[in-house]
N, C-alpha and C. Protein backbone atom coordinates (compact mmCIF):
# COMPACT_ATOMS: atom_id res chain seq x y z
N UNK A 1 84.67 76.22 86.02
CA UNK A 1 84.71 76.33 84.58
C UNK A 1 84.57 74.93 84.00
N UNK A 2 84.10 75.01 82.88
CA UNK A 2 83.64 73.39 82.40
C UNK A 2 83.38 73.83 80.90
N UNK A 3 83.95 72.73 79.91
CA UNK A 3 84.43 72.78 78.71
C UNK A 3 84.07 71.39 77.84
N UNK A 4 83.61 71.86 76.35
CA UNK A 4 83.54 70.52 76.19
C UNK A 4 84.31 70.73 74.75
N UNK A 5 85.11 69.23 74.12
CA UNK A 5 85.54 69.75 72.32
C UNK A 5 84.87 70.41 71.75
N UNK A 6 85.60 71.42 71.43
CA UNK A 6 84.76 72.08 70.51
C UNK A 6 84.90 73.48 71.00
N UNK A 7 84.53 73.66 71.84
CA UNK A 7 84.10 75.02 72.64
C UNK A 7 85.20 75.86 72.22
N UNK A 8 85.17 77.38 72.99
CA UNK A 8 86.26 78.06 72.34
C UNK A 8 86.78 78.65 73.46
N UNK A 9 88.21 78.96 73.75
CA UNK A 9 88.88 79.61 75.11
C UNK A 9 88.99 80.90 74.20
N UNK A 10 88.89 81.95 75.15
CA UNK A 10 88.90 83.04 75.30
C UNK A 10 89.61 83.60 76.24
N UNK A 11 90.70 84.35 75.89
CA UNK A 11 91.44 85.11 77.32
C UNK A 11 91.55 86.26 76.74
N UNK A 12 91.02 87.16 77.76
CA UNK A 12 91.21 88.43 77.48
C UNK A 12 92.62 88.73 78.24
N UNK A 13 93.06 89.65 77.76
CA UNK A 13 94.50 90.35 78.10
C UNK A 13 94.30 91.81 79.24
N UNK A 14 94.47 91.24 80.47
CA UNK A 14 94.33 92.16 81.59
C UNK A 14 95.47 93.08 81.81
N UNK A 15 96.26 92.86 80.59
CA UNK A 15 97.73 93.65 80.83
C UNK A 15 97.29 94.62 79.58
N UNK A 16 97.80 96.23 79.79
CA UNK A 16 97.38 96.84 78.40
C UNK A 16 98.78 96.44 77.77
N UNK A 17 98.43 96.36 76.20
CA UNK A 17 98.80 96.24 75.17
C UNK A 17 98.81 94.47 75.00
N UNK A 18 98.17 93.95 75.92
CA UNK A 18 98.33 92.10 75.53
C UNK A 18 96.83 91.91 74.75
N UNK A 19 97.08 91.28 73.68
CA UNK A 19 95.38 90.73 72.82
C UNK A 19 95.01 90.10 73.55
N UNK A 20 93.90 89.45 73.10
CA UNK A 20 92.90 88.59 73.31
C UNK A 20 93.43 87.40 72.55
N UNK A 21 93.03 86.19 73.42
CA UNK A 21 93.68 85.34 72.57
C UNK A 21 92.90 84.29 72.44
N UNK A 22 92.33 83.74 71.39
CA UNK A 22 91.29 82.80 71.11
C UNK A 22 91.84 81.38 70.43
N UNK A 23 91.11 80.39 70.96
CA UNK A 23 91.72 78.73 70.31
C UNK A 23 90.50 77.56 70.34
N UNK A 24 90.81 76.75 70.21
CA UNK A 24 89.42 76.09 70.09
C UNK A 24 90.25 74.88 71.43
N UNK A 25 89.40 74.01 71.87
CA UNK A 25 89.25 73.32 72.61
C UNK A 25 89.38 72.16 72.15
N UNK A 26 90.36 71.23 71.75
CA UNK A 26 90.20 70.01 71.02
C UNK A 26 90.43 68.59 71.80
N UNK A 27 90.57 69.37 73.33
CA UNK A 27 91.05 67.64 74.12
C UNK A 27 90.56 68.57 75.43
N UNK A 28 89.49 67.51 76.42
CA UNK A 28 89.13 68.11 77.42
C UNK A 28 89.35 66.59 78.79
N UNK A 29 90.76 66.52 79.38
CA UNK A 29 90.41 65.05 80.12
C UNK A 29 90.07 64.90 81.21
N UNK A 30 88.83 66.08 82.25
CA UNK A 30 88.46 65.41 83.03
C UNK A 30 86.98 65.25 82.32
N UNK A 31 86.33 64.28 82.90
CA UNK A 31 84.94 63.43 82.03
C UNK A 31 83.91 64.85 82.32
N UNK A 32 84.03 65.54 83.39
CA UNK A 32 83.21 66.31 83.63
C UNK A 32 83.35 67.94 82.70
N UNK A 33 84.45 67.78 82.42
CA UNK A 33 84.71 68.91 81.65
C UNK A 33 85.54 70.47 82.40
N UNK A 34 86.22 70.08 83.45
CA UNK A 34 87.35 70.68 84.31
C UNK A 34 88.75 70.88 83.52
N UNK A 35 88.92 71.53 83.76
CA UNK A 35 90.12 72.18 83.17
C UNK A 35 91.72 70.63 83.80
N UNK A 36 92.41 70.71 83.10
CA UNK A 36 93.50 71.47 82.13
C UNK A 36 92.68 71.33 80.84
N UNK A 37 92.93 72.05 79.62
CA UNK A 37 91.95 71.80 78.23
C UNK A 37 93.57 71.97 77.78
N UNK A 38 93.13 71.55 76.38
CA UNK A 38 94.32 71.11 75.29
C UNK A 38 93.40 71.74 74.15
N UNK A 39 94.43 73.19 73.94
CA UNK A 39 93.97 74.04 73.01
C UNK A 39 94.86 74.32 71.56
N UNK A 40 94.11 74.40 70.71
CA UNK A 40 94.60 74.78 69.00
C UNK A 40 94.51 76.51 69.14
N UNK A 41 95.39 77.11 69.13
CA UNK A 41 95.49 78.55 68.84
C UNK A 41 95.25 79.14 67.25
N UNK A 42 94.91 80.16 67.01
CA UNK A 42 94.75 80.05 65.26
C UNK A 42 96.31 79.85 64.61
N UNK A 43 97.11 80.45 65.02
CA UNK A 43 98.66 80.32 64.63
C UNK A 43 98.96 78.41 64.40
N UNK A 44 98.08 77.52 64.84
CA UNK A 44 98.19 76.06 64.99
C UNK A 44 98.58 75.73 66.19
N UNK A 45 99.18 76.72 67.04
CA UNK A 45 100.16 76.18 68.29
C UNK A 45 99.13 75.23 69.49
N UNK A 46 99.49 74.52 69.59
CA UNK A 46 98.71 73.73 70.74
C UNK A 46 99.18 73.85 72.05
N UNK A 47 98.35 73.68 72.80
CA UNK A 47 99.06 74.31 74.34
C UNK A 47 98.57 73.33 75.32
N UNK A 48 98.60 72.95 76.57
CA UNK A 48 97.91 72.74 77.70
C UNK A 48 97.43 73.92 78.78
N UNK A 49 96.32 73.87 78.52
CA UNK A 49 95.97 75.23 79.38
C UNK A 49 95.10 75.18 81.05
N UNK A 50 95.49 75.71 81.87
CA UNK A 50 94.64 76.05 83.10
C UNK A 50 94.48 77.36 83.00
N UNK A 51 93.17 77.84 82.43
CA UNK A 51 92.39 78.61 82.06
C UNK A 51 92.68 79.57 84.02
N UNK A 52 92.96 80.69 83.84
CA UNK A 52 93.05 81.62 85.01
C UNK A 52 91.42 82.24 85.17
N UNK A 53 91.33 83.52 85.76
CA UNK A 53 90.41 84.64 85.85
C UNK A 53 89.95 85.21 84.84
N UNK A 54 91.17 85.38 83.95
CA UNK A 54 90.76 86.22 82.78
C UNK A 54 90.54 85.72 81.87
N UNK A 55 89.93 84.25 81.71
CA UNK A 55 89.42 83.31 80.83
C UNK A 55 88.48 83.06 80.44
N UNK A 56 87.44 82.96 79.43
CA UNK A 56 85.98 82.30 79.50
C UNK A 56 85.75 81.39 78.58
N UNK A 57 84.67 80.55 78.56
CA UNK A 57 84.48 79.51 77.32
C UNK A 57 83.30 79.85 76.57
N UNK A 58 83.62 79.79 75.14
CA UNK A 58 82.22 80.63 74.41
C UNK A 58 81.86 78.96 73.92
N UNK A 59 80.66 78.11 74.14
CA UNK A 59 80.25 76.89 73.70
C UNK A 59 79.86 77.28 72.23
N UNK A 60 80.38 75.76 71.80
CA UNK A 60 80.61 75.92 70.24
C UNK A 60 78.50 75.77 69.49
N UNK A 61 78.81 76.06 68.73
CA UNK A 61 77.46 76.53 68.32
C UNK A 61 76.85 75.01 67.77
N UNK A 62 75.39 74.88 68.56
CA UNK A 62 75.17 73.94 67.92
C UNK A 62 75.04 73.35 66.49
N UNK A 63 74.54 72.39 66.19
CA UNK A 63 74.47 72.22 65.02
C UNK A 63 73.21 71.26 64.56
């Protein structure tokens, strides 16, 4: 998996009744773009994440 600012995490919820949970990508520190990512949730909450299985990255749209 490989990520760059900007991009968007996506986890789908493999448990029934868990959402989907979407954040943006605002700190990515290996140079190559390897996970742990440092994510903004819409709620504001910031997290450190190691993105599992049930994760994907939607790349942020160019511009």
């Amino acid at each position: 998996m490989r990520a760059n600012v900007g991009d968007t995490l996506i986890i789908q919820g493999n448990v029934v009744g868990r959402q989907v949970r979407k954040g943006e990508i605002i700190g990515v520190r290996d140079p190559e773009g390897a996970p742990p990512y440092l994510v903004r949730f819409g709620d504001g909450h910031e997290q450190l994440v190691y993105p599992g299985p049930d994760a994907r990255i939607e790349p942020a749209a160019a511009e």
